[in-house]
N, C-alpha and C. Protein backbone atom coordinates (compact mmCIF):
# COMPACT_ATOMS: atom_id res chain seq x y z
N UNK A 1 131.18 98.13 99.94
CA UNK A 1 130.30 97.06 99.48
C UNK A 1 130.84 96.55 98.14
N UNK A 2 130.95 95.08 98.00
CA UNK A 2 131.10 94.72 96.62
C UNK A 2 130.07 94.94 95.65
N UNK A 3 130.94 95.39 94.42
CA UNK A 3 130.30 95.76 93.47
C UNK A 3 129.30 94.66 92.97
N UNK A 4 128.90 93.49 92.96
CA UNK A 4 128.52 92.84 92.56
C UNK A 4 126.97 92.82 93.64
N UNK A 5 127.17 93.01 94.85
CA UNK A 5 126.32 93.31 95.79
C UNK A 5 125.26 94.40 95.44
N UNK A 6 125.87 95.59 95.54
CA UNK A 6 125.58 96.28 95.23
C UNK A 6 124.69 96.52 94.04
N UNK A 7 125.10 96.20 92.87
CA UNK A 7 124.20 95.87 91.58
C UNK A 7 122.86 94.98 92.13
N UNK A 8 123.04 94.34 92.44
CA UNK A 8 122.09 93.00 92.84
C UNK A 8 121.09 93.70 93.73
N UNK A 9 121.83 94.64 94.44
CA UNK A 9 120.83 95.25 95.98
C UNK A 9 119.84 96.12 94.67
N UNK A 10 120.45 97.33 93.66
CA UNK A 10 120.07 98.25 92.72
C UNK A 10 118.51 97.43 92.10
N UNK A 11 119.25 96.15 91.62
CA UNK A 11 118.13 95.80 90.78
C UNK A 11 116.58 94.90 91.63
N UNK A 12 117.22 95.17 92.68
CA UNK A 12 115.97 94.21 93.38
C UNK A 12 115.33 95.78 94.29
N UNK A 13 115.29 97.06 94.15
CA UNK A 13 114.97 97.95 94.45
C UNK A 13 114.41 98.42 93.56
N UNK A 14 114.31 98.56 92.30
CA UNK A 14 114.01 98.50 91.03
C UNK A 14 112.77 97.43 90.86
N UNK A 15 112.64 96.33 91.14
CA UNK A 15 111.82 95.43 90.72
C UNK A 15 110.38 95.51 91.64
N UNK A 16 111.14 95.80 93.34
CA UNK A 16 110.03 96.07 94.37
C UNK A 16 109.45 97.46 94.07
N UNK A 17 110.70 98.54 93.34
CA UNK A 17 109.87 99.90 93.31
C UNK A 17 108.62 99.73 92.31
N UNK A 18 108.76 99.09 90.81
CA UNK A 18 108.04 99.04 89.99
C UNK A 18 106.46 98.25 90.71
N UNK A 19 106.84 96.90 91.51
CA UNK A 19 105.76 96.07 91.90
C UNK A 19 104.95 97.26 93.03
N UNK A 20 105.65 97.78 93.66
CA UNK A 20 105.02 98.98 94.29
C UNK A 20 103.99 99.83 93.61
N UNK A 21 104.69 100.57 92.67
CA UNK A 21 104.04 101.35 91.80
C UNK A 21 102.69 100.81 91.04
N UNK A 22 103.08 99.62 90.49
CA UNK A 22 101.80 98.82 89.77
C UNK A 22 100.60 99.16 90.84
N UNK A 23 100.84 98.22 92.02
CA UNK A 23 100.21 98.08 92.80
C UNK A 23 99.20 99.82 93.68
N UNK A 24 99.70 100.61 93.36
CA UNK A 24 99.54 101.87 93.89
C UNK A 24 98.67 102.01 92.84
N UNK A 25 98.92 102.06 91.41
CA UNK A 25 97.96 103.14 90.29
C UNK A 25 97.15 101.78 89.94
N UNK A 26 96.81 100.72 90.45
CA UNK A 26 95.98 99.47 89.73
C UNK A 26 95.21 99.54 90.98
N UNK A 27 95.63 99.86 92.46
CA UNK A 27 94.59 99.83 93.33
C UNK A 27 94.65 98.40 93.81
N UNK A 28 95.57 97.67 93.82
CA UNK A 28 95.60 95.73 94.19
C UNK A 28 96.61 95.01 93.88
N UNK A 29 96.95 93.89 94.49
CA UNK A 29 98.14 93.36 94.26
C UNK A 29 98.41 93.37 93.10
N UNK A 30 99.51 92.60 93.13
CA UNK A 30 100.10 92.69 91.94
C UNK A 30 101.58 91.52 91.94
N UNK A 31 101.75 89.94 90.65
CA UNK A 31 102.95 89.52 90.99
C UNK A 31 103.78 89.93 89.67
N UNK A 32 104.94 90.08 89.63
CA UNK A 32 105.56 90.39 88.67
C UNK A 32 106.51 88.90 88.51
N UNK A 33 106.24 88.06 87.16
CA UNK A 33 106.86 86.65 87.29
C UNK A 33 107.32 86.70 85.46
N UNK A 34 108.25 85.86 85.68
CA UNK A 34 109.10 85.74 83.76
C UNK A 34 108.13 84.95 83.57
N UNK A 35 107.28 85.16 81.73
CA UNK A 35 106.96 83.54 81.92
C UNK A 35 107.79 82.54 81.83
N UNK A 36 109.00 82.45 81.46
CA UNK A 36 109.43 81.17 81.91
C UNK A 36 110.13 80.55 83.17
N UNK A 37 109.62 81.42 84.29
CA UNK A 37 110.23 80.94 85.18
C UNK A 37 109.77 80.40 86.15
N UNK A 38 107.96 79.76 85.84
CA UNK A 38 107.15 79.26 86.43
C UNK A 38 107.11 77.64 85.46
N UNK A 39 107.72 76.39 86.01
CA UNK A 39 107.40 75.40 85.38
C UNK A 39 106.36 74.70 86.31
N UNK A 40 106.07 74.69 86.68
CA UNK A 40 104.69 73.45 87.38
C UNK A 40 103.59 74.00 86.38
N UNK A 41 103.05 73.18 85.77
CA UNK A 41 101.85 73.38 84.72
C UNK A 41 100.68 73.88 85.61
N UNK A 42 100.40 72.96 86.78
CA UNK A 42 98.96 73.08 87.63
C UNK A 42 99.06 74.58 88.02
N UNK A 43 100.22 75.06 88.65
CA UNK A 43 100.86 76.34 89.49
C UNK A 43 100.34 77.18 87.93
N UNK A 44 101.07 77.27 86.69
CA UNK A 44 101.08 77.72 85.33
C UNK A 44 99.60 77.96 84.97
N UNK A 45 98.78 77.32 84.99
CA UNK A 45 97.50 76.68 84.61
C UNK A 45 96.83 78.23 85.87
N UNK A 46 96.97 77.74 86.74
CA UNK A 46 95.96 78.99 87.82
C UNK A 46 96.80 80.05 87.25
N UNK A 47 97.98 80.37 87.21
CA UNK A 47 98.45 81.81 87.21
C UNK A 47 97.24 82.44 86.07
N UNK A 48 97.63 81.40 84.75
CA UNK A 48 96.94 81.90 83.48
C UNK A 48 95.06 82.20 83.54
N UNK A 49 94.98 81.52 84.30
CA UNK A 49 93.48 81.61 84.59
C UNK A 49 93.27 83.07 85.11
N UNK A 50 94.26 83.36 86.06
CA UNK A 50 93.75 84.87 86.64
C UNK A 50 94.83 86.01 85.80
N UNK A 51 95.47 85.70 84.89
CA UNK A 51 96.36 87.13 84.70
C UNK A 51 95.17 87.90 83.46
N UNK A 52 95.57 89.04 83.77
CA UNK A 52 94.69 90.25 82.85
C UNK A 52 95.33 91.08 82.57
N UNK A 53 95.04 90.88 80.86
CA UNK A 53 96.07 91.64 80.19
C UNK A 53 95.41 93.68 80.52
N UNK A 54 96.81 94.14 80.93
CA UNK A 54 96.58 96.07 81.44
C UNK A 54 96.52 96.80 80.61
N UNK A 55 97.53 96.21 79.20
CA UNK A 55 97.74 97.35 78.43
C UNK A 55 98.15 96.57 77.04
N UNK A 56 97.31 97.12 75.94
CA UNK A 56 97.85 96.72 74.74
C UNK A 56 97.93 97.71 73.83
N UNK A 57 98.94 97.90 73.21
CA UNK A 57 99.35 98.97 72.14
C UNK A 57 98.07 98.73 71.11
């Protein structure tokens, strides 16, 4: 397998294991998104309406 594959396969096993995990000890979905990698404001606008902050130092 190319190495470059491979990395790519690593980190997207990594991202589903974590969204897994959330989802297991929170009891409910769960999306894992950058904020900047949502530009539609309306799309932006609902996300922000429902996200809840889990954990604050």
């Amino acid at each position: 397998m190319h190495p470059l594959i491979a990395q790519h396969r690593a980190g997207l096993e990594e991202f589903f294991g974590a969204k897994a995990a959330l989802e297991q000890w929170l009891g409910r979905g769960v999306d894992l998104v950058e904020p900047t990698a949502v530009r539609n404001p309306y799309l932006l606008a609902g996300i922000n309406r429902h996200r809840e902050l889990v954990y604050a130092a």
